[in-house]
C-alpha atoms as a PDB file:
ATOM      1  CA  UNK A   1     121.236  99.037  88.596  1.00  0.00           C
ATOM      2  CA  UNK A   2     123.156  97.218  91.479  1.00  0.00           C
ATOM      3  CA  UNK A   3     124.553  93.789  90.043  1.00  0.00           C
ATOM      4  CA  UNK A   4     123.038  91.918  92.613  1.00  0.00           C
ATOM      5  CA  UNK A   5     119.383  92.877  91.141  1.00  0.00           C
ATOM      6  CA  UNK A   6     121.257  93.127  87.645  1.00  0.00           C
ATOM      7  CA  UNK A   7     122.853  89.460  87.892  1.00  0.00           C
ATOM      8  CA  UNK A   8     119.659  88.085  87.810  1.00  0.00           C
ATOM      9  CA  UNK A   9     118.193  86.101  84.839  1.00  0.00           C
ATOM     10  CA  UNK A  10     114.911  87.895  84.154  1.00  0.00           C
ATOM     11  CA  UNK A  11     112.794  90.583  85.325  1.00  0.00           C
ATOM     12  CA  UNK A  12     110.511  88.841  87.470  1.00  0.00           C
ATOM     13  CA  UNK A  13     113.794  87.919  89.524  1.00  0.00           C
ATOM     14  CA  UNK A  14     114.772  90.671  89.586  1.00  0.00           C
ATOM     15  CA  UNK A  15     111.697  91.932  91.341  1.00  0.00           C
ATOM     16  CA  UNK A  16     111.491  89.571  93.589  1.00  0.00           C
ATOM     17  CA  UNK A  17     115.006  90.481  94.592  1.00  0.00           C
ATOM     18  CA  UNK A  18     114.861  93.735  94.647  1.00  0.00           C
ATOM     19  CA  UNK A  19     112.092  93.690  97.849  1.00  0.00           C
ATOM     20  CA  UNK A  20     113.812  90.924  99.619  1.00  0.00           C
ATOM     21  CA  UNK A  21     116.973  93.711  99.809  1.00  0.00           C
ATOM     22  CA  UNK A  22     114.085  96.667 100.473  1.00  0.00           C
ATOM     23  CA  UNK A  23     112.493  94.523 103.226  1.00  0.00           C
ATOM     24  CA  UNK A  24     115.897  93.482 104.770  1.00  0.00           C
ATOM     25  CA  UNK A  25     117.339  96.639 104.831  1.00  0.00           C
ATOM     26  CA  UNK A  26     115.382  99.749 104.248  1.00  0.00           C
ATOM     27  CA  UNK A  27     113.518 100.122 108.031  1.00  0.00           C
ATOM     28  CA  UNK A  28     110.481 102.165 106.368  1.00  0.00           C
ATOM     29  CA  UNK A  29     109.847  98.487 104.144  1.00  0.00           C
ATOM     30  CA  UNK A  30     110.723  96.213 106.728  1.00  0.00           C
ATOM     31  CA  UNK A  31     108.332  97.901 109.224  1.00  0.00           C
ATOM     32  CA  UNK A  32     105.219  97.681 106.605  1.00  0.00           C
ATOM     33  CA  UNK A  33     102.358  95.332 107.338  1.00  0.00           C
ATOM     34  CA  UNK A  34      99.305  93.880 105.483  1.00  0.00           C
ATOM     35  CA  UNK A  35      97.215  96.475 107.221  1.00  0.00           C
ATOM     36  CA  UNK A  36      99.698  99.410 106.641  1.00  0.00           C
ATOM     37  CA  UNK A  37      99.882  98.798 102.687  1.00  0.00           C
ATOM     38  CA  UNK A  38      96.412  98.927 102.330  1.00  0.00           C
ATOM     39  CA  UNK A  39      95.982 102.741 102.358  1.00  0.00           C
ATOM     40  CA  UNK A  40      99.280 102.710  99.776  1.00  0.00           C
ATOM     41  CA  UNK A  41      97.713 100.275  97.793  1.00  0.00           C
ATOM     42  CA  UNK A  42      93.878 102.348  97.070  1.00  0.00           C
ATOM     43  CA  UNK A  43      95.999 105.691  96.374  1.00  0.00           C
ATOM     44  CA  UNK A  44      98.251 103.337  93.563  1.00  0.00           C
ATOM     45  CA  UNK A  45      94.878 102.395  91.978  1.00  0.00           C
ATOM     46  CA  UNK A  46      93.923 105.334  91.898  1.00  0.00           C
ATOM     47  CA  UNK A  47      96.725 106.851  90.252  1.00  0.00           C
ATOM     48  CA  UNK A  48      96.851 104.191  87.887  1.00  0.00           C
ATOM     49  CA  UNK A  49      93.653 105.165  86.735  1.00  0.00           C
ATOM     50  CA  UNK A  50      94.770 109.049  86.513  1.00  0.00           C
ATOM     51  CA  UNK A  51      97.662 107.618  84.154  1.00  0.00           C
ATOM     52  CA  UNK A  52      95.238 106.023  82.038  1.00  0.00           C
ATOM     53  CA  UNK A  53      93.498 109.581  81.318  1.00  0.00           C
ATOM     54  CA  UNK A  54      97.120 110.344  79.837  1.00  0.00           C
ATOM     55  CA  UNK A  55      97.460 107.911  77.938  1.00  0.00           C
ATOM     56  CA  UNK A  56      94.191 107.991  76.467  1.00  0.00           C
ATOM     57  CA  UNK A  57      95.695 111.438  75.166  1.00  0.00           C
ATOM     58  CA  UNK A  58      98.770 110.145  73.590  1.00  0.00           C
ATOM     59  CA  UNK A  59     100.902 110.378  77.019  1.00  0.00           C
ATOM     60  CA  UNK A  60     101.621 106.705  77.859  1.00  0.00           C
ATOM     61  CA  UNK A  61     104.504 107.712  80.018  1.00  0.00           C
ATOM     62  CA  UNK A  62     102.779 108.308  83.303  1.00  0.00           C
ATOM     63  CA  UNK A  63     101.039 104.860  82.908  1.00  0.00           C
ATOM     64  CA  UNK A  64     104.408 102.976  82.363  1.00  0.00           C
ATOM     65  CA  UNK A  65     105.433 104.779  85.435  1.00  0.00           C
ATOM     66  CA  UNK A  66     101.922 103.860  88.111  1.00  0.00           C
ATOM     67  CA  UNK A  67     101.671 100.358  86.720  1.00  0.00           C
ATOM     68  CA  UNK A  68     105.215  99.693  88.099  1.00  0.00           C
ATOM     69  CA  UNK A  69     103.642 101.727  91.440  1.00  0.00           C
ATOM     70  CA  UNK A  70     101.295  98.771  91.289  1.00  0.00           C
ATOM     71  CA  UNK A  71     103.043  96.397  90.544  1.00  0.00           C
ATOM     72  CA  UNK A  72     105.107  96.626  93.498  1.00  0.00           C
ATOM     73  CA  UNK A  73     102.126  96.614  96.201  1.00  0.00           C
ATOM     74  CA  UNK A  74     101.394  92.409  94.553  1.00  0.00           C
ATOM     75  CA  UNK A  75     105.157  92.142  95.220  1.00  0.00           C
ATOM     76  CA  UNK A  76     105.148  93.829  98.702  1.00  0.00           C
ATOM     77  CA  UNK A  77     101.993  91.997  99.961  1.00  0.00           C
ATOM     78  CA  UNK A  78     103.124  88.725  98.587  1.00  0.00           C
ATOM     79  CA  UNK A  79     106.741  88.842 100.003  1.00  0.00           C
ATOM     80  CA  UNK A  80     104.918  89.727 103.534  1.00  0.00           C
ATOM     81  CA  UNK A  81     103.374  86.031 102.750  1.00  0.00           C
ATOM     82  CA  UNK A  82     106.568  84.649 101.954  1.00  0.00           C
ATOM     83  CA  UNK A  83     108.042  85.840 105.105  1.00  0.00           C
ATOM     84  CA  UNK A  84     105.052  84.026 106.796  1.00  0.00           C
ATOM     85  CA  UNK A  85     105.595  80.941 105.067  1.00  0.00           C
ATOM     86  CA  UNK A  86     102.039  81.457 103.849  1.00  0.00           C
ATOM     87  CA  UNK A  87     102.870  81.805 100.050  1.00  0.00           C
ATOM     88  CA  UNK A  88     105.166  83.565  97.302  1.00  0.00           C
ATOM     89  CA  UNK A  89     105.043  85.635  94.125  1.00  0.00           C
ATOM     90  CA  UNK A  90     105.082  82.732  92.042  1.00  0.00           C
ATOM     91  CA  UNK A  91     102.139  80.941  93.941  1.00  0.00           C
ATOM     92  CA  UNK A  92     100.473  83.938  93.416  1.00  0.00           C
ATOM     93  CA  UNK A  93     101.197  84.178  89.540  1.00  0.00           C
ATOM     94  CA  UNK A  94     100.157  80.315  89.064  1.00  0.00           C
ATOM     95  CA  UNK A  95      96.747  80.768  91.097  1.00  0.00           C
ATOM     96  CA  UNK A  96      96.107  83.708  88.315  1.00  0.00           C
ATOM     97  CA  UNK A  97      96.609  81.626  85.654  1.00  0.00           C
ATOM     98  CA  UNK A  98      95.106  78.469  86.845  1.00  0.00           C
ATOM     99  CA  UNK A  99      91.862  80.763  87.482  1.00  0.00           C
ATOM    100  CA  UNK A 100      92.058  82.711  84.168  1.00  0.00           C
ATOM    101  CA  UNK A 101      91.992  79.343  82.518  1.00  0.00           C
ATOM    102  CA  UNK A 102      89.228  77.687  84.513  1.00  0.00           C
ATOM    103  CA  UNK A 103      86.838  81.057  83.679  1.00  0.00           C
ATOM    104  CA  UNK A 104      87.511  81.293  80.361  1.00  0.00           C
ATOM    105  CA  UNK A 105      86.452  77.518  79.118  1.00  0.00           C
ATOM    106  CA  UNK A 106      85.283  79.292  76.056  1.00  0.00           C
ATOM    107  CA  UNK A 107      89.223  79.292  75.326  1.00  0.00           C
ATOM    108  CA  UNK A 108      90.592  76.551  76.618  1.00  0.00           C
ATOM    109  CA  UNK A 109      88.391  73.647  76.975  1.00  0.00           C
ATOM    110  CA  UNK A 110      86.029  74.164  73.722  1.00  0.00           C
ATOM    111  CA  UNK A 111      82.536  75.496  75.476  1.00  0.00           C
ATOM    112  CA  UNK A 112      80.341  77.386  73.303  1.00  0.00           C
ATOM    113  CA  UNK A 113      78.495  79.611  76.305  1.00  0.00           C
ATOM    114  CA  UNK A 114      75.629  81.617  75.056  1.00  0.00           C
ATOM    115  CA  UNK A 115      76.267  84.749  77.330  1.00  0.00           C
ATOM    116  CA  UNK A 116      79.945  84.803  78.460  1.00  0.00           C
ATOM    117  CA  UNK A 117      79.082  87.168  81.048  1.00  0.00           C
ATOM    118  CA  UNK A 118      76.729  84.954  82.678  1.00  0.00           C
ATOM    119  CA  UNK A 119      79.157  82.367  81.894  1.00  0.00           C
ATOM    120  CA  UNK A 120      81.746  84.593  84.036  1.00  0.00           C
ATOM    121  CA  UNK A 121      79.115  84.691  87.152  1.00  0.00           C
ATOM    122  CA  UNK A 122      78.342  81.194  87.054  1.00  0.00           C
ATOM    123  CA  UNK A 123      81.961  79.832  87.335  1.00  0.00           C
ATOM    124  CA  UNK A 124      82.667  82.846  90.191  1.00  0.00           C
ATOM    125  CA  UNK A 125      79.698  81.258  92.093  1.00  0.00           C
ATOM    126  CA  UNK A 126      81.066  77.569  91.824  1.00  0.00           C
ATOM    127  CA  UNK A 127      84.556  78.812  93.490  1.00  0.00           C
ATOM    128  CA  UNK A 128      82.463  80.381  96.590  1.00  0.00           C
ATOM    129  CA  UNK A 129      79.653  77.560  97.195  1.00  0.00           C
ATOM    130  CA  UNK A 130      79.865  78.806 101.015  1.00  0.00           C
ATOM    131  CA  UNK A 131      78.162  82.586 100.451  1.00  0.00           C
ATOM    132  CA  UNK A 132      74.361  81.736 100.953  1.00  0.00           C
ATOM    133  CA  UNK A 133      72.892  85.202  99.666  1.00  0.00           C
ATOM    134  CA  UNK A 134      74.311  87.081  96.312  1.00  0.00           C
ATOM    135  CA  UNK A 135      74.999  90.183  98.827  1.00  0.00           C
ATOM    136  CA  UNK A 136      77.957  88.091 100.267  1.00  0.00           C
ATOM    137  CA  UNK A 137      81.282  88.627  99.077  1.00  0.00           C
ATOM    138  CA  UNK A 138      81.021  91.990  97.835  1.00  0.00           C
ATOM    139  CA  UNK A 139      84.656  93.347  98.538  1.00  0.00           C
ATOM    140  CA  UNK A 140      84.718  96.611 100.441  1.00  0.00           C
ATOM    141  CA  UNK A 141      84.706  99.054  97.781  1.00  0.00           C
ATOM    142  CA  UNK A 142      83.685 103.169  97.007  1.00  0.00           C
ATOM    143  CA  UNK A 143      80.310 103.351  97.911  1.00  0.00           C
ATOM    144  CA  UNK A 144      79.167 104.122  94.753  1.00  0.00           C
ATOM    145  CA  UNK A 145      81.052 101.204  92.991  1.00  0.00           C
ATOM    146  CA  UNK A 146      79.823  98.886  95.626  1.00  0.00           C
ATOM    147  CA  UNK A 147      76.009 100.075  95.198  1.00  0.00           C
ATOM    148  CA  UNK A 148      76.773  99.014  91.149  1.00  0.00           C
ATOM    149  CA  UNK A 149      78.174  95.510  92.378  1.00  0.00           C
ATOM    150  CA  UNK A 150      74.925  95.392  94.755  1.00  0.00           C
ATOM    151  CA  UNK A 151      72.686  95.890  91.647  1.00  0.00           C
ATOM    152  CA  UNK A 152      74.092  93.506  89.441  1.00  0.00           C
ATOM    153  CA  UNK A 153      73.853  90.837  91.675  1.00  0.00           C
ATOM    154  CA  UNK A 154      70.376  91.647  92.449  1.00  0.00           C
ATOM    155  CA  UNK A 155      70.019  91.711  88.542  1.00  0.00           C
ATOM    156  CA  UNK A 156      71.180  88.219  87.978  1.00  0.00           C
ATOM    157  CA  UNK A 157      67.934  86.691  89.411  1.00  0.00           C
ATOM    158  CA  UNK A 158      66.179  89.111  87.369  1.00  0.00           C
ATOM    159  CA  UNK A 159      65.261  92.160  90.314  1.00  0.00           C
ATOM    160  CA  UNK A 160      66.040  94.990  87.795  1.00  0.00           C
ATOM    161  CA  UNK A 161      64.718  97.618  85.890  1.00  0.00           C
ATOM    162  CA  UNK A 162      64.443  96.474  81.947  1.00  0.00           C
ATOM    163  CA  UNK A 163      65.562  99.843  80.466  1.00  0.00           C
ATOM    164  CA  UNK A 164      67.490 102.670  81.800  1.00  0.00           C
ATOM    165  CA  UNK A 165      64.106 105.266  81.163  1.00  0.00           C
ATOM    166  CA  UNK A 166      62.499 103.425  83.872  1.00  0.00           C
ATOM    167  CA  UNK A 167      65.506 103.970  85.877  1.00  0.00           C
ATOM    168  CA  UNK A 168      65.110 107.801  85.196  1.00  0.00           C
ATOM    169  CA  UNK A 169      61.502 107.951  86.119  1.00  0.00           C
ATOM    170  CA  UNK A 170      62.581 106.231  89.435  1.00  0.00           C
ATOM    171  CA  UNK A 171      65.166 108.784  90.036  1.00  0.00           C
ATOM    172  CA  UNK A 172      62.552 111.537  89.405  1.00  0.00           C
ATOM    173  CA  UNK A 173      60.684 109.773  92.527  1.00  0.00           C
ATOM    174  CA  UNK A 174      63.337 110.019  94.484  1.00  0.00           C
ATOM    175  CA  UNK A 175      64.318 113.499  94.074  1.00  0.00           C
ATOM    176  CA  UNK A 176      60.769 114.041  94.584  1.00  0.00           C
ATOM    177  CA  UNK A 177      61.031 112.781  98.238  1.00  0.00           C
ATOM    178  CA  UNK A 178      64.340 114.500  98.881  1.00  0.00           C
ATOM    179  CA  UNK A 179      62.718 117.429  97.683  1.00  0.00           C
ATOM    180  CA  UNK A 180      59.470 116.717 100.354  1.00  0.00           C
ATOM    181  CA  UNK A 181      62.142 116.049 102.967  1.00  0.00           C
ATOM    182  CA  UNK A 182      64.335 119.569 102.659  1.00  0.00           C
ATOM    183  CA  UNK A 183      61.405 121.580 102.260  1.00  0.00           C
ATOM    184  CA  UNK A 184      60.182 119.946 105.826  1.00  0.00           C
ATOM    185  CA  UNK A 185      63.279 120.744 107.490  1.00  0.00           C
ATOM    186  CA  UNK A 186      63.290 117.404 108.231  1.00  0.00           C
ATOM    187  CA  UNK A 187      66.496 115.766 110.427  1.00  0.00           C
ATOM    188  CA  UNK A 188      70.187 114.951 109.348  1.00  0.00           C
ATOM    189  CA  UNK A 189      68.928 110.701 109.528  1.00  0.00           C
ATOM    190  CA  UNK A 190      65.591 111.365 106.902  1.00  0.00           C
ATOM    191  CA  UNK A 191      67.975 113.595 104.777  1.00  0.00           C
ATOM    192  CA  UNK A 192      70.923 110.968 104.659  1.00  0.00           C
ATOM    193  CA  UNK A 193      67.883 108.350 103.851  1.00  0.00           C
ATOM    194  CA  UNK A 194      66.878 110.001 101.125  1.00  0.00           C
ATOM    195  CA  UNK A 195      70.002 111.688  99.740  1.00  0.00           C
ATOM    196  CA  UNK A 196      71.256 107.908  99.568  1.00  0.00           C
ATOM    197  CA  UNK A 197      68.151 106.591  97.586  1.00  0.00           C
ATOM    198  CA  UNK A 198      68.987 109.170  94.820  1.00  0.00           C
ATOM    199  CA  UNK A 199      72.595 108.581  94.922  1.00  0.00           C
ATOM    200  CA  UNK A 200      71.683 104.519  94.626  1.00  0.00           C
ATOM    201  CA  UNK A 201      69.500 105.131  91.797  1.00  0.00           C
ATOM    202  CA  UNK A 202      72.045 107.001  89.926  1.00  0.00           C
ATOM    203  CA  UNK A 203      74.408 104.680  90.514  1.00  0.00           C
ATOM    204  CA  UNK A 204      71.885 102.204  88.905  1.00  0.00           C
ATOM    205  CA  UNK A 205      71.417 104.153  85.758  1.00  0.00           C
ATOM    206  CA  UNK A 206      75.338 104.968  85.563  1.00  0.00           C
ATOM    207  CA  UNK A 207      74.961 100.663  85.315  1.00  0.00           C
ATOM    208  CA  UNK A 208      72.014 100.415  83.166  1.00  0.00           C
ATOM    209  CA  UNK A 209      73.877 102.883  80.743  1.00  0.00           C
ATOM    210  CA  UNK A 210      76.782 100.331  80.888  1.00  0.00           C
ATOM    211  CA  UNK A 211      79.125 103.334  83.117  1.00  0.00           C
ATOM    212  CA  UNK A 212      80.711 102.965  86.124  1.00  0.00           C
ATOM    213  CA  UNK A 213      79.886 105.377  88.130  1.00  0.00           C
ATOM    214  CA  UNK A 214      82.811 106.052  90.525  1.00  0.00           C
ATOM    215  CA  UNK A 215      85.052 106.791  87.261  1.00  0.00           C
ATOM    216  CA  UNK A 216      81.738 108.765  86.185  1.00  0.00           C
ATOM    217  CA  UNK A 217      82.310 111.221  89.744  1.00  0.00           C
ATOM    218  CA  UNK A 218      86.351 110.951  89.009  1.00  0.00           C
ATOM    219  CA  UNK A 219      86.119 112.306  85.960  1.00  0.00           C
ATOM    220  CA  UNK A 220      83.976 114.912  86.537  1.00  0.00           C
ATOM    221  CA  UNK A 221      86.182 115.828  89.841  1.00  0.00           C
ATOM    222  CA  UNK A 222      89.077 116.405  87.958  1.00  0.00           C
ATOM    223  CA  UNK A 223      87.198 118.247  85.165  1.00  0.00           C
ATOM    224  CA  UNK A 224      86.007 121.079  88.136  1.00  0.00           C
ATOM    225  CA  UNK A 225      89.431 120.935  89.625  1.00  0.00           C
ATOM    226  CA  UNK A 226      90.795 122.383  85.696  1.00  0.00           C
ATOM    227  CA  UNK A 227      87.886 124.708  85.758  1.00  0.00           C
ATOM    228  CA  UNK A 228      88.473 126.052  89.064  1.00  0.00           C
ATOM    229  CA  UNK A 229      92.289 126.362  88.622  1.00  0.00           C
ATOM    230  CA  UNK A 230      91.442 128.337  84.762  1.00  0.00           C
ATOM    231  CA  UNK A 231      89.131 130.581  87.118  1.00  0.00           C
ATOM    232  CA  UNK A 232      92.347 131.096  89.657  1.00  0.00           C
ATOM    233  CA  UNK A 233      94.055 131.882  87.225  1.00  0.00           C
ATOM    234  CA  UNK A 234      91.918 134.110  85.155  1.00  0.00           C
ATOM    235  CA  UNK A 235      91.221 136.058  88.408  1.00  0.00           C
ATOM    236  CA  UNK A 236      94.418 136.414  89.125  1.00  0.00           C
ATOM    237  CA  UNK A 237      95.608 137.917  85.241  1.00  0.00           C
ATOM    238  CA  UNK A 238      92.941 140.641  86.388  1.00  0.00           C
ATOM    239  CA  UNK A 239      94.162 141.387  89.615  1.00  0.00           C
ATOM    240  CA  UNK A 240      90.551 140.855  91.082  1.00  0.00           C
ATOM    241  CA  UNK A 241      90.774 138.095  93.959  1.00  0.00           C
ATOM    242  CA  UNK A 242      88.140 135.640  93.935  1.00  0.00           C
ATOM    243  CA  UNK A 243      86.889 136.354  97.081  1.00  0.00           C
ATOM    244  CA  UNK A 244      85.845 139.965  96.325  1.00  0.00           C
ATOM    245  CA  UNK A 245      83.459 138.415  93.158  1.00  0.00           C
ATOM    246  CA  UNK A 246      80.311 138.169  93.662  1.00  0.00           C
ATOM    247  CA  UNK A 247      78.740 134.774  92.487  1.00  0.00           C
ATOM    248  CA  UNK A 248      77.251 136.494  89.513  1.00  0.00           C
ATOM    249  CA  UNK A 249      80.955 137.571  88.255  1.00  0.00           C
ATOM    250  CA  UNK A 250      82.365 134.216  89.208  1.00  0.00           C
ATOM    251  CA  UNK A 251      79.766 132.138  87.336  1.00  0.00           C
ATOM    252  CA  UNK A 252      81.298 134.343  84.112  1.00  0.00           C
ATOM    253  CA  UNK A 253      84.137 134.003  85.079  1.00  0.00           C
ATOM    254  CA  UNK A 254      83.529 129.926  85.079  1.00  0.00           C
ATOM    255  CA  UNK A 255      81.634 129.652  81.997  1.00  0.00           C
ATOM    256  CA  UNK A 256      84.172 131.250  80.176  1.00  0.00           C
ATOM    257  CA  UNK A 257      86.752 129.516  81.397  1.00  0.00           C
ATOM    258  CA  UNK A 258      84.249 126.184  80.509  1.00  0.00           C
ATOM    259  CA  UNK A 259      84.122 127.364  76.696  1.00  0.00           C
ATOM    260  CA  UNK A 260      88.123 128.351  76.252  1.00  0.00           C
ATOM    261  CA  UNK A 261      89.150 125.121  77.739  1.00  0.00           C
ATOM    262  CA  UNK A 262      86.098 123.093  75.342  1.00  0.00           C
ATOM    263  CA  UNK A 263      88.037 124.791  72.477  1.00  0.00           C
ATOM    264  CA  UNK A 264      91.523 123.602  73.674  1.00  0.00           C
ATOM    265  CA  UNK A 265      90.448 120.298  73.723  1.00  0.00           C
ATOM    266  CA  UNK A 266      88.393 120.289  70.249  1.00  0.00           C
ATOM    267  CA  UNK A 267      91.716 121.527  68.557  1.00  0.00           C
ATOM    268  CA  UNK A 268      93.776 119.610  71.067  1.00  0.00           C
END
């Protein structure tokens, strides 16, 4: 480590040094923007939450590694401020903790809430008096995590399903309609219309079940992407490209490839 990052006191610092030298004199950093980073920062989430997949399975070594990705977007964004005069790191850290401490009252200022979610809401609402419906404010976020934020702010006034069943027979409905709409023929706006109901309603029963159900879709992405890659490579051992299968063959191909990697992971 360079001694003039290393002759600081403490890591935070050290940080902070370490982007005032990248923004000075690496011309890639110095040329970044608010605007630019953003793209940077949605790929460093989502790694992030990649990493925590490994360490869920005992690797924590990959998470160490994409927190510090992170990590350095709140640095890079708040150094951009700095350079504005608009604020710094440490503003930043203080309006954290100031907030933390006003939300959690429950900790620090002896209230005895009865439901600390609605607890959570209520104090939320009290630092944005200026949004006039509960649709305002919803950050710009995967569509299907931003249909879950839609529904629970519909929920807190009480427009919700009680349990998730009723959920499912709504989703039955809607497939129902997509169903009436495909076997119409009917145009790419009906089947967009309806393909989005059902995707809404799952979403909604990913949130009645308590799931979230972007991570629900990421999860299940990367479990095809292994399954697809064991069928590659399966194929391949047998000298058969995929291509030449017919769908029958490749379906058997895919279900055992499903059943050796369930196995794996049972004795894994």
């Amino acid at each position: 480590m360079p001694d003039r990052i290393s002759s600081k006191d403490n890591h935070y610092d050290k940080l902070r040094e370490l982007m005032r030298i990248l923004r000075r004199e690496c011309p890639w950093d110095r040329e970044q923007t608010l605007l630019s980073l953003r793209r940077y920062t949605l790929e460093e989430v989502h790694e992030v939450i990649e990493a925590i997949d490994s360490a869920e399975n005992g690797d924590w070594l990959p998470l160490k590694s994409e927190l510090g990705d992170l990590l350095l977007q709140v640095v890079f964004y708040a150094r951009i401020a700095e350079e504005a005069d608009a604020f710094n790191f440490g503003d930043v850290i203080d309006t954290l903790i100031d907030r933390m401490i006003y939300r959690h009252p429950h900790v620090f200022d002896q209230a005895k809430p009865h439901d600390l979610n609605r607890q959570w809401d209520e104090l939320k609402d009290a630092e944005h008096r200026d949004r006039i419906s509960l649709m305002d404010g919803i950050p710009p976020l995967p569509a299907l995590k931003y249909a879950q934020k839609q529904q629970q702010r519909a929920a807190r006034v009480g427009f919700d399903w009680q349990e998730a069943a009723d959920v499912m027979l709504k989703m039955r409905e809607e497939m129902d309609e997509l169903e009436v709409e495909i076997n119409s023929n009917a145009g790419m706006e009906r089947l967009e219309d309806e393909f989005g109901d059902v995707l809404f309603t799952l979403a909604n029963l990913a949130r009645k079940l308590d799931l979230d159900a972007e991570l629900c879709l990421m999860r299940t992405n990367r479990k095809f992407a292994r399954r697809f890659r064991g069928m590659e490579d399966a194929a391949a051992s047998q000298a058969i490209p995929m291509d030449q299968m017919d769908l029958d063959a490749q379906e058997t191909l895919y279900q055992a490839v499903k059943a050796q990697q369930a196995m794996e992971s049972s004795n894994g």
